[in-house]
N, C-alpha and C. Protein backbone atom coordinates (compact mmCIF):
# COMPACT_ATOMS: atom_id res chain seq x y z
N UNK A 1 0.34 -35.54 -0.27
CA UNK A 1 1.27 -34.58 -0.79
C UNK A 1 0.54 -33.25 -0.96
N UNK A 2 1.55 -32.02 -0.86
CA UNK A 2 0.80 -31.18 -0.28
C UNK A 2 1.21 -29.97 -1.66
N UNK A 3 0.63 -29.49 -2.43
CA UNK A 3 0.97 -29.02 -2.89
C UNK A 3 1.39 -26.98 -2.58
N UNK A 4 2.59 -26.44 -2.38
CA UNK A 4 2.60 -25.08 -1.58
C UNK A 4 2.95 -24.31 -2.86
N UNK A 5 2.16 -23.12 -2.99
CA UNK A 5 2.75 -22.26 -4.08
C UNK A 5 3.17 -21.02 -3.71
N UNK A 6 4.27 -20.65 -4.74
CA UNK A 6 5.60 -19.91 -3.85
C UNK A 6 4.94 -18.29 -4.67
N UNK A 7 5.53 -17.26 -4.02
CA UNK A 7 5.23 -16.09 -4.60
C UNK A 7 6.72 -15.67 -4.86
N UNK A 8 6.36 -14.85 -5.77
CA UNK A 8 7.74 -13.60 -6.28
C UNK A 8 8.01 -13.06 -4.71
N UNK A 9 8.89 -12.36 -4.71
CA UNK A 9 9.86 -11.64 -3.75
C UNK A 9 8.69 -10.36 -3.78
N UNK A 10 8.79 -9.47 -5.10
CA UNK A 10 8.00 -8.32 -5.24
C UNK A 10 6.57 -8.54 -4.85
N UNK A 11 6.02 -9.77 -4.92
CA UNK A 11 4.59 -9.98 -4.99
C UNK A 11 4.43 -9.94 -3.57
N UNK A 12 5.17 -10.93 -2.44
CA UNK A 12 5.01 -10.80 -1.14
C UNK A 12 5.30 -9.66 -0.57
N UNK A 13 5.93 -8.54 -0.87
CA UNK A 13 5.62 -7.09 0.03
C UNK A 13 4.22 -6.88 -0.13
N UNK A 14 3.37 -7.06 0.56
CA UNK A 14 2.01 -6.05 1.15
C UNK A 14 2.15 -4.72 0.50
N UNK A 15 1.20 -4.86 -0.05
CA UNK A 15 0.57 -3.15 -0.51
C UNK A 15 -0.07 -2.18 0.19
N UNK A 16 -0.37 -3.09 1.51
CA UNK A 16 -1.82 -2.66 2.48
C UNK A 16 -0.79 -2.19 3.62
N UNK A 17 0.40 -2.77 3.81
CA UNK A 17 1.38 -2.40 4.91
C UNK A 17 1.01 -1.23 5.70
N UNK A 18 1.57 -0.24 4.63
CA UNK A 18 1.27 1.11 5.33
C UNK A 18 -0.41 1.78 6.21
N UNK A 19 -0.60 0.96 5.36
CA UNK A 19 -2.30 1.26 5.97
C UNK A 19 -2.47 0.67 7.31
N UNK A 20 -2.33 -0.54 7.40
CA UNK A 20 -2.17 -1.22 8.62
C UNK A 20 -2.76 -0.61 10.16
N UNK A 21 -1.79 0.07 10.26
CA UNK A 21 -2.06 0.93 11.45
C UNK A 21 -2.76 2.13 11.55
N UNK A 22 -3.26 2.53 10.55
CA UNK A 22 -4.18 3.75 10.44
C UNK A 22 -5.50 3.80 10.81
N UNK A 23 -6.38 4.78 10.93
CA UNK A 23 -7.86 4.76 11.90
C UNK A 23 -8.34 3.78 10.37
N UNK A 24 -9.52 3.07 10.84
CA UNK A 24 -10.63 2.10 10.21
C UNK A 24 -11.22 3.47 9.32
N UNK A 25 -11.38 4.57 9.84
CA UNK A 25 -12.24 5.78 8.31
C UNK A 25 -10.89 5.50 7.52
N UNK A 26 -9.67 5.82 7.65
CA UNK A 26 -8.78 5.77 6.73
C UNK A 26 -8.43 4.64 5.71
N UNK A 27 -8.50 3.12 6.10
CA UNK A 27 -8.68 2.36 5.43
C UNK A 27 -9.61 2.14 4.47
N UNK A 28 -10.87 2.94 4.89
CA UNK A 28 -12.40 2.76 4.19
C UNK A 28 -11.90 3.54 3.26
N UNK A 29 -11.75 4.98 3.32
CA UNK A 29 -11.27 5.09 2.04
C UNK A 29 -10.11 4.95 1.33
N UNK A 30 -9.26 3.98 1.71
CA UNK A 30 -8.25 3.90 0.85
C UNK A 30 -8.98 2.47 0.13
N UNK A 31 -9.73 1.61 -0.12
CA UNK A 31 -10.41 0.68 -0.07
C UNK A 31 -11.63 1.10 -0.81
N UNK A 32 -12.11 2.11 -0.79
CA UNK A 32 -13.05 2.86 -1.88
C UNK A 32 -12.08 3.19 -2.93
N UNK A 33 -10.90 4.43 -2.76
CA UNK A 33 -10.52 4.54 -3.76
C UNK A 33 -9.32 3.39 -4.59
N UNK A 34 -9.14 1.74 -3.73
CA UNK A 34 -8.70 1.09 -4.59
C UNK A 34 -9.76 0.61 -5.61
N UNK A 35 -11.20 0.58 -5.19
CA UNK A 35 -11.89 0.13 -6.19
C UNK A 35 -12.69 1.55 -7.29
N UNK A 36 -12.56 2.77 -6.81
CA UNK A 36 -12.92 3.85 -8.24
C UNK A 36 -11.38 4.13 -8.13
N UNK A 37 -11.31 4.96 -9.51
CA UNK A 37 -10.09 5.23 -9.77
C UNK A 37 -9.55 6.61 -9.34
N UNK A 38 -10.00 7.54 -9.54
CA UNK A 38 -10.34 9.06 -9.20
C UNK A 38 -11.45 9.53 -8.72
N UNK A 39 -11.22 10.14 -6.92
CA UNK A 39 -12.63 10.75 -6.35
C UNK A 39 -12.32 11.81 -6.07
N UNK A 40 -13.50 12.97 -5.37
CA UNK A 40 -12.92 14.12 -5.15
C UNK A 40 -13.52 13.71 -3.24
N UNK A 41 -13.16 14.88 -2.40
CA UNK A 41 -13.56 14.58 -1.27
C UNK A 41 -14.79 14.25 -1.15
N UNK A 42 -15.78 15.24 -1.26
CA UNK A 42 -17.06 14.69 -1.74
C UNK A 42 -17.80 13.47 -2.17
N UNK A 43 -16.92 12.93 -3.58
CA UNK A 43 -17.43 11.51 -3.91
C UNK A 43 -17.36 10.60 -2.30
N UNK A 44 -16.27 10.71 -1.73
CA UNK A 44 -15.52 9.85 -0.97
C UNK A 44 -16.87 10.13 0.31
N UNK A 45 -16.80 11.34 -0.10
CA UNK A 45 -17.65 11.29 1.90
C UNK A 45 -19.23 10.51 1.31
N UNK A 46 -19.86 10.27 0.42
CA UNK A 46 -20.68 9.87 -0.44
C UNK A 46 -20.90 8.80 -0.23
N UNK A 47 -19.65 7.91 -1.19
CA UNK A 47 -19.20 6.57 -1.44
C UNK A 47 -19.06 6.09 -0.48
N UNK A 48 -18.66 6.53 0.89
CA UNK A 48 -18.32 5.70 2.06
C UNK A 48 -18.87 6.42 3.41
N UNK A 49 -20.24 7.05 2.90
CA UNK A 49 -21.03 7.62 4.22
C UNK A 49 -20.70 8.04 5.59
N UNK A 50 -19.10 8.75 5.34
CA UNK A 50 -18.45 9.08 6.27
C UNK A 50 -18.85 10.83 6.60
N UNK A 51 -19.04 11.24 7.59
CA UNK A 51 -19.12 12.89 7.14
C UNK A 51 -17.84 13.20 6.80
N UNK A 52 -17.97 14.89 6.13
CA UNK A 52 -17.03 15.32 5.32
C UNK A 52 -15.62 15.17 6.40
N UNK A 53 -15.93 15.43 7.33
CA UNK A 53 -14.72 16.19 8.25
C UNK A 53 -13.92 14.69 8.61
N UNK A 54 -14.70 13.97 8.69
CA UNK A 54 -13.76 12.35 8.58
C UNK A 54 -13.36 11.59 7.63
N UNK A 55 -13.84 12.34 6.32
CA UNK A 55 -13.07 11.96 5.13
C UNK A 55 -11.95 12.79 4.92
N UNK A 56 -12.03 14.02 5.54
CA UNK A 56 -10.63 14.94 5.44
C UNK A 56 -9.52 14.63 5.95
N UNK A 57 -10.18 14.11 7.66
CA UNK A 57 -8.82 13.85 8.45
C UNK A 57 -8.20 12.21 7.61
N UNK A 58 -9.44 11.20 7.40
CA UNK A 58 -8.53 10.06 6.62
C UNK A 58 -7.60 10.40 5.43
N UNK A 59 -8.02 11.10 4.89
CA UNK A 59 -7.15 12.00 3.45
C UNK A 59 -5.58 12.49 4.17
N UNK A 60 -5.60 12.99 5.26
CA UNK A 60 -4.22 13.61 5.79
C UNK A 60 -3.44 12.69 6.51
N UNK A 61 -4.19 11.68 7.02
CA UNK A 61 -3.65 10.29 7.47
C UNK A 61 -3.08 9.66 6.41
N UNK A 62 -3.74 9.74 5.06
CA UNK A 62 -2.96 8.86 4.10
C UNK A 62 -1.86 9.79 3.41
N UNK A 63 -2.24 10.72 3.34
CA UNK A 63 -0.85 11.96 2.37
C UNK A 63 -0.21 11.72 3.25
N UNK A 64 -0.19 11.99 4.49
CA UNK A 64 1.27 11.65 5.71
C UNK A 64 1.98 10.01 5.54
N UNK A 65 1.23 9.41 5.02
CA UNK A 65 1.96 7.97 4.75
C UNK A 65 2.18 7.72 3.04
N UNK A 66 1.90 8.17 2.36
CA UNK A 66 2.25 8.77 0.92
C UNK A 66 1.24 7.23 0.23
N UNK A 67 0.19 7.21 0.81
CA UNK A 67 -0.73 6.09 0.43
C UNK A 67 -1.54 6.60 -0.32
N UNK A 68 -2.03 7.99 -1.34
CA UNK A 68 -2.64 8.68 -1.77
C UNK A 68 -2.15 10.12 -2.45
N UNK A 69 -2.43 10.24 -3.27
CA UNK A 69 -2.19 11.09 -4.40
C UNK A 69 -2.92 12.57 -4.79
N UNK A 70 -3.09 13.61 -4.59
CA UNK A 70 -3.77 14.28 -5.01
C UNK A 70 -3.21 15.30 -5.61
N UNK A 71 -4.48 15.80 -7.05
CA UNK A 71 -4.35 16.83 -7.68
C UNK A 71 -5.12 17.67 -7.98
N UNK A 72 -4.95 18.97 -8.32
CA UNK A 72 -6.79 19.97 -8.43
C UNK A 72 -6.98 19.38 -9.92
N UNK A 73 -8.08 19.50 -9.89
CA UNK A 73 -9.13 19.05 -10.64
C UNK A 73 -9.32 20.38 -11.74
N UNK A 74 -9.10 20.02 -13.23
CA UNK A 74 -9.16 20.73 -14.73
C UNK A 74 -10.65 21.23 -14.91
N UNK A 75 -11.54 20.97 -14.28
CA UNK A 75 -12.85 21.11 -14.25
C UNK A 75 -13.21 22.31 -13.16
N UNK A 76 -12.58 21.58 -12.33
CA UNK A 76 -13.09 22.63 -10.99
C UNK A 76 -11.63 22.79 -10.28
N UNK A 77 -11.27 23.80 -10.40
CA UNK A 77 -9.94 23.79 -9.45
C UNK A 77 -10.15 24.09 -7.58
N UNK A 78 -11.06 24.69 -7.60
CA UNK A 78 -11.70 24.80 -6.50
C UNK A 78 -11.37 22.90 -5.62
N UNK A 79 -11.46 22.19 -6.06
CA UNK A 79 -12.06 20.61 -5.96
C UNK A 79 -10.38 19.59 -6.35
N UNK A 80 -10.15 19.22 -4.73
CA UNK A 80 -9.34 18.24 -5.15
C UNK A 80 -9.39 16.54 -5.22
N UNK A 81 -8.37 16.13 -6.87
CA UNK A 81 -8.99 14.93 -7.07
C UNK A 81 -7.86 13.94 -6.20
N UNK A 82 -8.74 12.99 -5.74
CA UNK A 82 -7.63 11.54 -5.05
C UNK A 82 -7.39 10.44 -6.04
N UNK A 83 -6.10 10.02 -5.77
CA UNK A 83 -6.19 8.62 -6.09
C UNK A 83 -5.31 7.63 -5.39
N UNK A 84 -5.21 6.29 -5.45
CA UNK A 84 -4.43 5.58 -4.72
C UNK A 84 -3.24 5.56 -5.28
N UNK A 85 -2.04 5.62 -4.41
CA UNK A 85 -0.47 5.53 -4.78
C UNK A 85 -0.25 4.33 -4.57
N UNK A 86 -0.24 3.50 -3.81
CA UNK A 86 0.03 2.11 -3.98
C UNK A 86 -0.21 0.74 -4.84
């Protein structure tokens, strides 16, 4: 006997869906910033040893799929902060 355990309706939609099809830099950081909470581009190109210019284009890959959040930063407005929307 086999025991199968069932999920909620809400629980089985994928969170990762949208990501799916996006370049592998874009996942990396959506996958960095599921595990910190708030980065700025910088942290990100850092945290995931991507150069800057391929942490930018993954950043516009995810705002175009609304997988990411950003706001200027109270500290530095110059400096915008990310976070994950999903």
């Amino acid at each position: 006997m086999s025991a199968t355990k069932t999920v909620p309706a809400e629980e089985s939609s994928d969170r990762w869906e949208s990501v799916r099809e996006l370049p592998p830099s874009a996942k990396l950081v959506a996958k960095v910033l599921d595990y910190n909470d708030t980065l700025t581009q910088s942290q990100l190109a850092e945290e995931t040893l991507l150069p800057a210019r391929t942490v930018r284009y993954a950043l516009t890959r995810l705002e175009e799929e609304n997988v990411v959040d950003s706001r200027f930063s109270f500290s530095d407005a110059r400096k915008r902060l990310y976070t994950l929307a999903i």
